[in-house]
N, C-alpha and C. Protein backbone atom coordinates (compact mmCIF):
# COMPACT_ATOMS: atom_id res chain seq x y z
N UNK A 1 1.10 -12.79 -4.34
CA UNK A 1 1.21 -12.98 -2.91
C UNK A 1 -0.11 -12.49 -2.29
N UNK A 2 -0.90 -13.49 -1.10
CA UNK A 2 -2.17 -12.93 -0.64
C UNK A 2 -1.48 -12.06 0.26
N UNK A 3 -2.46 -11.13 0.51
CA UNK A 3 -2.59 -9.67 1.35
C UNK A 3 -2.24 -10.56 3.12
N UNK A 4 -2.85 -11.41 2.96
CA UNK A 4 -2.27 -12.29 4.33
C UNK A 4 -1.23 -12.09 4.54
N UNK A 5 -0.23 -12.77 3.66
CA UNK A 5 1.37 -12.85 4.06
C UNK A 5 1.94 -11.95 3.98
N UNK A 6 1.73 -10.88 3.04
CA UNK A 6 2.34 -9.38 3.42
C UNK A 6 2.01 -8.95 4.82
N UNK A 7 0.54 -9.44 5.34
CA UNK A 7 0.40 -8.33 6.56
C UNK A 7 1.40 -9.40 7.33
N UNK A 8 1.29 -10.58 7.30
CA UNK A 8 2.82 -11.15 8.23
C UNK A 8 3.94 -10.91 7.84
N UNK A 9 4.32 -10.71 6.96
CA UNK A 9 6.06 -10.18 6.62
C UNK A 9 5.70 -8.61 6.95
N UNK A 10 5.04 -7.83 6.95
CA UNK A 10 5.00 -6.37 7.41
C UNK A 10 5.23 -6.47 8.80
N UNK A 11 4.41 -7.39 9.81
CA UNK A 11 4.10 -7.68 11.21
C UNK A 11 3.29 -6.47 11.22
N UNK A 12 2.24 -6.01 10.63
CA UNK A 12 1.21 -5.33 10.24
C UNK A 12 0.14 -5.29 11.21
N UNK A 13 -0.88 -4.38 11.23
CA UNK A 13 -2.16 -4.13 12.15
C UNK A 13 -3.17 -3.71 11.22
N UNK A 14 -4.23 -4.62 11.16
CA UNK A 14 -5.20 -4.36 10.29
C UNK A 14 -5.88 -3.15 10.79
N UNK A 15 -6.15 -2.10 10.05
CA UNK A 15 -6.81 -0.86 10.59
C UNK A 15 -8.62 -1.13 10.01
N UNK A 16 -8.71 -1.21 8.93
CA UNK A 16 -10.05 -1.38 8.60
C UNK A 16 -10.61 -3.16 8.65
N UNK A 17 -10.82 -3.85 9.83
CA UNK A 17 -11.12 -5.58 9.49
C UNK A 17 -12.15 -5.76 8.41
N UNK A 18 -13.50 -4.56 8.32
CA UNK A 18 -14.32 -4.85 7.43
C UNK A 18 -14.16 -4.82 6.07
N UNK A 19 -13.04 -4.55 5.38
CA UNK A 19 -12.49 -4.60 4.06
C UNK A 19 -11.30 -5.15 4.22
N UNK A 20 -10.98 -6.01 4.80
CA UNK A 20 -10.08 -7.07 4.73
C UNK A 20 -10.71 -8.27 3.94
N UNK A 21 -10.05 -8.68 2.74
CA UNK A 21 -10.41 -9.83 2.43
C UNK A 21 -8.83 -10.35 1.56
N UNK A 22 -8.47 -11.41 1.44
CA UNK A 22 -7.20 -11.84 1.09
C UNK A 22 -7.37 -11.84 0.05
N UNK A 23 -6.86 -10.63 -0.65
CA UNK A 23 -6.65 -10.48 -2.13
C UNK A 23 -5.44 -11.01 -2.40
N UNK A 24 -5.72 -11.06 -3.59
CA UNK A 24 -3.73 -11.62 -4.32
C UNK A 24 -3.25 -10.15 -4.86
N UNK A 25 -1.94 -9.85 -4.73
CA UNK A 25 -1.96 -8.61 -4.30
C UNK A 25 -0.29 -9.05 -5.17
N UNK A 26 -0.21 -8.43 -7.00
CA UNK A 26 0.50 -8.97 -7.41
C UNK A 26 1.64 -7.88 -7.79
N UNK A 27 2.18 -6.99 -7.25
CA UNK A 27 3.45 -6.23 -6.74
C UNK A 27 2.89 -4.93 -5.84
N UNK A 28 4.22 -4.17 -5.64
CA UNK A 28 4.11 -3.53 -4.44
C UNK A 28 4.72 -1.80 -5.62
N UNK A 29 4.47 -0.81 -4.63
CA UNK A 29 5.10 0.33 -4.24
C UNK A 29 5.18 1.16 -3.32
N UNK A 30 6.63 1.28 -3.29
CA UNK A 30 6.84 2.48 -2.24
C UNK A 30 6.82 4.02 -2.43
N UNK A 31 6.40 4.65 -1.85
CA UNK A 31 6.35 5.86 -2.22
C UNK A 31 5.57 7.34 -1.32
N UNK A 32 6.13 8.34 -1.59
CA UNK A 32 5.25 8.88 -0.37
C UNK A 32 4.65 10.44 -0.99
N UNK A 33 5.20 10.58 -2.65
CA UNK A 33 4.14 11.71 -3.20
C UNK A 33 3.45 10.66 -4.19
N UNK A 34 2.09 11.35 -3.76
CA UNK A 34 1.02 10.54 -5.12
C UNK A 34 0.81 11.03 -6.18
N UNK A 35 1.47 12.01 -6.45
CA UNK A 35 2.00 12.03 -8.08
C UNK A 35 2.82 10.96 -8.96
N UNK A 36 3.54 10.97 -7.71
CA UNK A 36 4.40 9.33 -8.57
C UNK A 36 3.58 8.16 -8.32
N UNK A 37 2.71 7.71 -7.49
CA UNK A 37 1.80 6.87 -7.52
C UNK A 37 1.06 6.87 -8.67
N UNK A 38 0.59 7.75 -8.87
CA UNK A 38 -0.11 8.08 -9.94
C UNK A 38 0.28 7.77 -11.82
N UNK A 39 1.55 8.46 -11.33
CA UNK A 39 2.40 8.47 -12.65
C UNK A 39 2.86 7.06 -12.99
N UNK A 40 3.58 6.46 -11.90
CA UNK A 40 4.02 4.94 -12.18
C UNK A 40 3.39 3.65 -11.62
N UNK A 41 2.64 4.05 -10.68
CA UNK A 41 2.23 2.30 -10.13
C UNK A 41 1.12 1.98 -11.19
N UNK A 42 1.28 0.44 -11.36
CA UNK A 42 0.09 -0.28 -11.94
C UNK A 42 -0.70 -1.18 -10.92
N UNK A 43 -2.25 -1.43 -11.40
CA UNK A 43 -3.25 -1.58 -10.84
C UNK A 43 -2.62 -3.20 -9.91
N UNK A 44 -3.89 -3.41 -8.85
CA UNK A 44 -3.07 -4.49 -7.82
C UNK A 44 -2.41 -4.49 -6.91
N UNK A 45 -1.44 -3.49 -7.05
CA UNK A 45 -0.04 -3.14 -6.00
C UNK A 45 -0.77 -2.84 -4.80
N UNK A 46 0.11 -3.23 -3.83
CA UNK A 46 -0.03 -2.88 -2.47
C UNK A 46 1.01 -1.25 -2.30
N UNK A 47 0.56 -0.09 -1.83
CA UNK A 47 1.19 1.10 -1.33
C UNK A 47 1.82 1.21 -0.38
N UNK A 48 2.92 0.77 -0.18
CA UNK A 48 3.52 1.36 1.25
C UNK A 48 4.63 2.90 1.27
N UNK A 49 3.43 3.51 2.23
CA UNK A 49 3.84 5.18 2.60
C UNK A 49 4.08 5.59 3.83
N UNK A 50 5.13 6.51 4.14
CA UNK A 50 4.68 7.40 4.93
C UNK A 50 4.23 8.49 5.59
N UNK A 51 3.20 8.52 4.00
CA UNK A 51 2.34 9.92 4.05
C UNK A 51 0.77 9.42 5.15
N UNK A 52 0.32 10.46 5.40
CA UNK A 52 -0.91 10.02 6.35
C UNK A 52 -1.99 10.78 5.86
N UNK A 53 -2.51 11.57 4.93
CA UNK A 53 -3.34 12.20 4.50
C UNK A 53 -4.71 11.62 4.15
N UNK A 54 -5.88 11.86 3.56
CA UNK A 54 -6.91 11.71 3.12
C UNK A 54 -6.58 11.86 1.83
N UNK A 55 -5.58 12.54 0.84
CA UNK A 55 -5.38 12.29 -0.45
C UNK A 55 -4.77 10.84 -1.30
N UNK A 56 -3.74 10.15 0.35
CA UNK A 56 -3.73 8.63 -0.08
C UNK A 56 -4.34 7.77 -0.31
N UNK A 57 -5.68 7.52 0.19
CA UNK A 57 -6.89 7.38 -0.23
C UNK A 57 -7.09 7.51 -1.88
N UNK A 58 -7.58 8.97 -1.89
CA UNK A 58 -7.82 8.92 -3.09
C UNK A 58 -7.09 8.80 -4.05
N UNK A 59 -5.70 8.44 -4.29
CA UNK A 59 -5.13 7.95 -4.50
C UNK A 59 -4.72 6.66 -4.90
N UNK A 60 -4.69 6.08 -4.24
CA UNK A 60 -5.39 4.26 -4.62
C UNK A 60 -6.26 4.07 -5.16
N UNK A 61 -7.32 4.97 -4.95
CA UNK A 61 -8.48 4.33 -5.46
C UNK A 61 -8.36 4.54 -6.93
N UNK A 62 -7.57 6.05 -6.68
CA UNK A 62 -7.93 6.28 -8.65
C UNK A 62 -6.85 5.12 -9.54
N UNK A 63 -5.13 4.97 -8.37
CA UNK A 63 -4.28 3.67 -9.26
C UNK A 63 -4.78 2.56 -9.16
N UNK A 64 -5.64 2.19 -8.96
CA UNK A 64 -6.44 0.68 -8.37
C UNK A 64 -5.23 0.50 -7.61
N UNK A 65 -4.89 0.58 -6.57
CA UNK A 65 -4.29 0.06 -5.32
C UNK A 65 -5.26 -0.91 -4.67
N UNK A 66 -4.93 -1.98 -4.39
CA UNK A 66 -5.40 -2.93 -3.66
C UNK A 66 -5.44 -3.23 -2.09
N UNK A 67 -4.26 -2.01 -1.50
CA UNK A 67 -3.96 -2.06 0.00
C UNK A 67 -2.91 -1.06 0.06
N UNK A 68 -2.93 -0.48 1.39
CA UNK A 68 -2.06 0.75 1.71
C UNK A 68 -1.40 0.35 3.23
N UNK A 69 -0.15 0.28 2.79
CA UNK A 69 0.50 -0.04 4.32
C UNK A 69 1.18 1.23 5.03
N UNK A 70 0.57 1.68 6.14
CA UNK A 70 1.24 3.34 6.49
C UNK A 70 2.66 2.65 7.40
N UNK A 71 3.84 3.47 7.24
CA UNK A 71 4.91 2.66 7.75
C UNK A 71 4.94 3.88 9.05
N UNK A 72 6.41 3.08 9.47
CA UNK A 72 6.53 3.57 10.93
C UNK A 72 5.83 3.72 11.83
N UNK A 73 5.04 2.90 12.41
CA UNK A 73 3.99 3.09 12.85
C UNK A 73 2.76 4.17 12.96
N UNK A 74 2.45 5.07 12.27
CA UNK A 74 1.75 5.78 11.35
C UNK A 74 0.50 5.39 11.65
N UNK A 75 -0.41 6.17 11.88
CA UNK A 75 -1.73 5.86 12.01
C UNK A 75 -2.57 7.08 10.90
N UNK A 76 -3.67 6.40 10.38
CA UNK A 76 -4.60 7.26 9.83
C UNK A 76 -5.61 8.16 10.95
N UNK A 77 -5.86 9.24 10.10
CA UNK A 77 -7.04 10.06 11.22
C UNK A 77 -8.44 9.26 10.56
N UNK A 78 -9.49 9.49 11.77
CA UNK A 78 -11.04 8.55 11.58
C UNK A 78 -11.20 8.63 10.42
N UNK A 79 -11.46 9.88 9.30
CA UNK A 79 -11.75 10.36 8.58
C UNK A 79 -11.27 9.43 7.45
N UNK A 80 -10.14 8.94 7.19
CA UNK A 80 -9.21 8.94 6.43
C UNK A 80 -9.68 7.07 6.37
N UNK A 81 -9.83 6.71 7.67
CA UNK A 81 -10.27 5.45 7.57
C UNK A 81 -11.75 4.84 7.55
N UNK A 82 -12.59 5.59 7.44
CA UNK A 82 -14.02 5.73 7.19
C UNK A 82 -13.65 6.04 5.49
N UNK A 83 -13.08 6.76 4.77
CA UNK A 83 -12.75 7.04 3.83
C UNK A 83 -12.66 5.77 2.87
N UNK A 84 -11.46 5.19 3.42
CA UNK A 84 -10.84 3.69 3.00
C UNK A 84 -11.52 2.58 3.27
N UNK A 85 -13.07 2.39 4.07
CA UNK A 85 -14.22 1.68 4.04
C UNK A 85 -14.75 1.66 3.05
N UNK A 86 -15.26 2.96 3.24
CA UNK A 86 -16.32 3.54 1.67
C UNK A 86 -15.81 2.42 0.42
N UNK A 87 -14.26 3.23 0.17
CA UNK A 87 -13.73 2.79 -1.03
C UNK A 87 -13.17 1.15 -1.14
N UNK A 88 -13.54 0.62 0.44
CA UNK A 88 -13.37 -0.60 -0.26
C UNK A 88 -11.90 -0.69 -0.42
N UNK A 89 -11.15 0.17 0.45
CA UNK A 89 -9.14 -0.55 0.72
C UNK A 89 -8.92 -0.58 2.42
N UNK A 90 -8.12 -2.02 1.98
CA UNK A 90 -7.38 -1.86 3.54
C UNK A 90 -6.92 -1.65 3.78
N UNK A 91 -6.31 -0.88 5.16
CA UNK A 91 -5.06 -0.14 5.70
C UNK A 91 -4.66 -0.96 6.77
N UNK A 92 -3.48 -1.07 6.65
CA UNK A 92 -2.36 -1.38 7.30
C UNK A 92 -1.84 -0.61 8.38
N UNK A 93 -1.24 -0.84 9.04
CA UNK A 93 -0.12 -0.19 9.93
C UNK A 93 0.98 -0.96 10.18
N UNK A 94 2.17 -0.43 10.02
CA UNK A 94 3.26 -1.33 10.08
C UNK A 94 4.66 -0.54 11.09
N UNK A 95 5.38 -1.04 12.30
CA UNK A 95 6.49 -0.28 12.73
C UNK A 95 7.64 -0.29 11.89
N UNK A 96 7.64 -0.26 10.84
CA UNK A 96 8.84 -0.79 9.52
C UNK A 96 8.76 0.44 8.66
N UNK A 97 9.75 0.67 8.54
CA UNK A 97 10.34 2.02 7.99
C UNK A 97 10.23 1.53 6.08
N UNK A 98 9.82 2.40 5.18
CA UNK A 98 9.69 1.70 3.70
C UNK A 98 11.26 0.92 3.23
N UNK A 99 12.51 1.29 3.46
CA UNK A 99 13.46 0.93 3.10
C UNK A 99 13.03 -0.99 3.53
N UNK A 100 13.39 -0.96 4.63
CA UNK A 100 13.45 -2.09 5.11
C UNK A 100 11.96 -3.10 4.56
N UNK A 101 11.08 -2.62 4.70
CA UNK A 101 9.48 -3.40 4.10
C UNK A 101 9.82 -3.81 2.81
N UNK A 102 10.34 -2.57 1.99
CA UNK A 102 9.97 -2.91 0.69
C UNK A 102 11.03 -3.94 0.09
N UNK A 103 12.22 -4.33 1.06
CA UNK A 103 13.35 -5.16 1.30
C UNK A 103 12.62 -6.05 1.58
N UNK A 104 11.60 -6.49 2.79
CA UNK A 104 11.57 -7.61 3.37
C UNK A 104 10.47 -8.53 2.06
N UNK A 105 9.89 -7.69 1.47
CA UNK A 105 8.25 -7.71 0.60
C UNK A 105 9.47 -8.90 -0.69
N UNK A 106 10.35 -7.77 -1.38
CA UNK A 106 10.71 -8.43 -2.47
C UNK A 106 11.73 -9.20 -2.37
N UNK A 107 12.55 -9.70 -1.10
CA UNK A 107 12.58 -10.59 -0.91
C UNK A 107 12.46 -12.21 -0.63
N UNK A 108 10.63 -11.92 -0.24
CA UNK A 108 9.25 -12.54 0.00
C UNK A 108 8.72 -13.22 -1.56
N UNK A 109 9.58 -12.50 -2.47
CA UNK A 109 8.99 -12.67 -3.97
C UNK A 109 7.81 -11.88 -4.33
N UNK A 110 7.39 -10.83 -3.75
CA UNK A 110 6.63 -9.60 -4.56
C UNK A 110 7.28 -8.62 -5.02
N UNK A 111 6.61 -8.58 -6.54
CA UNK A 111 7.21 -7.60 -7.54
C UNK A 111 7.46 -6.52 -7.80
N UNK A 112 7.94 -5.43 -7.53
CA UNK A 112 7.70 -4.24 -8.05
C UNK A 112 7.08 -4.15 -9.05
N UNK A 113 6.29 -2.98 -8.64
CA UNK A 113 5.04 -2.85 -9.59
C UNK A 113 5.30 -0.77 -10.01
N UNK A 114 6.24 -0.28 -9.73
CA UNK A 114 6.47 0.64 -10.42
C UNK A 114 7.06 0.93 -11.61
N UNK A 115 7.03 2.10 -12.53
CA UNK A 115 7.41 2.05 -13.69
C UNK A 115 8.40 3.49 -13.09
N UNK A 116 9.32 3.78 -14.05
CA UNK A 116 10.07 5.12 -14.43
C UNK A 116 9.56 5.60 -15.10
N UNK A 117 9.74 7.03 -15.16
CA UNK A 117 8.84 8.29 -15.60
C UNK A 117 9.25 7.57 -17.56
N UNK A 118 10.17 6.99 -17.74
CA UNK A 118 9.73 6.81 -19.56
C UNK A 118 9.13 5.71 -19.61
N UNK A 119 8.51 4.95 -19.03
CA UNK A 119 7.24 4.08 -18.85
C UNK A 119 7.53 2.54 -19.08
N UNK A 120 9.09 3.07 -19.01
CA UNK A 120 9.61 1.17 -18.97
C UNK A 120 9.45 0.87 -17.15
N UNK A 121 8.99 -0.58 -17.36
CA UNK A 121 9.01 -1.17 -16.04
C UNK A 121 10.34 -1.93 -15.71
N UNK A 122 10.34 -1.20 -14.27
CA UNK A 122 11.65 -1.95 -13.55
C UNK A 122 11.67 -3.53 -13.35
């Protein structure tokens, strides 16, 4: 699925336009400690959180995350999005709570892209 149609099924707000480019963006996770990001997402996935830190960032960058959608309407601080330039991810903003997104996403036909801690994929 391109990063396009997620930001329309999110009803999304591009936060960074200069690292917007329509990637194919081939499953998702939800999640809001990046330990489990870490531990289970595979590379590609789009992040949708509603953590707001400067460690989500680095975070993606180290799971190859391809895009970070902050839910509930959630905004990043400057920092955080000067951050997500650098590195080359786009941020999102979305008024959609993760339950409901990550409903509307794999409904949409994007995959979950997390694993369980014994490393089988869901």
């Amino acid at each position: 699925m391109h990063l396009s149609e997620i930001l329309r099924i999110a009803d999304g707000t591009i936060l960074t336009p200069s690292t917007f480019t329509d990637h194919e963006i081939r499953g998702g996770v939800g999640a809001d400690l990046m330990s489990d990001v870490l531990a289970a997402a595979r590379p590609d996935a789009v992040l949708l959180t509603g953590l707001c830190n400067p460690q989500v960032i680095r975070t993606a960058q180290m799971a190859d995350v391809r895009a970070i959608i902050f839910l509930r309407g959630k905004q990043p601080m400057p920092e955080m999005v000067e951050l997500a330039i650098q590195e080359n991810i786009p941020l999102i903003s979305s008024e959609h709570g993760m339950f409901e997104l990550c409903g509307r996403l794999y409904r949409a036909g994007l995959r979950s892209f997390e694993t369980n801690m014994n490393g089988d994929h869901e």
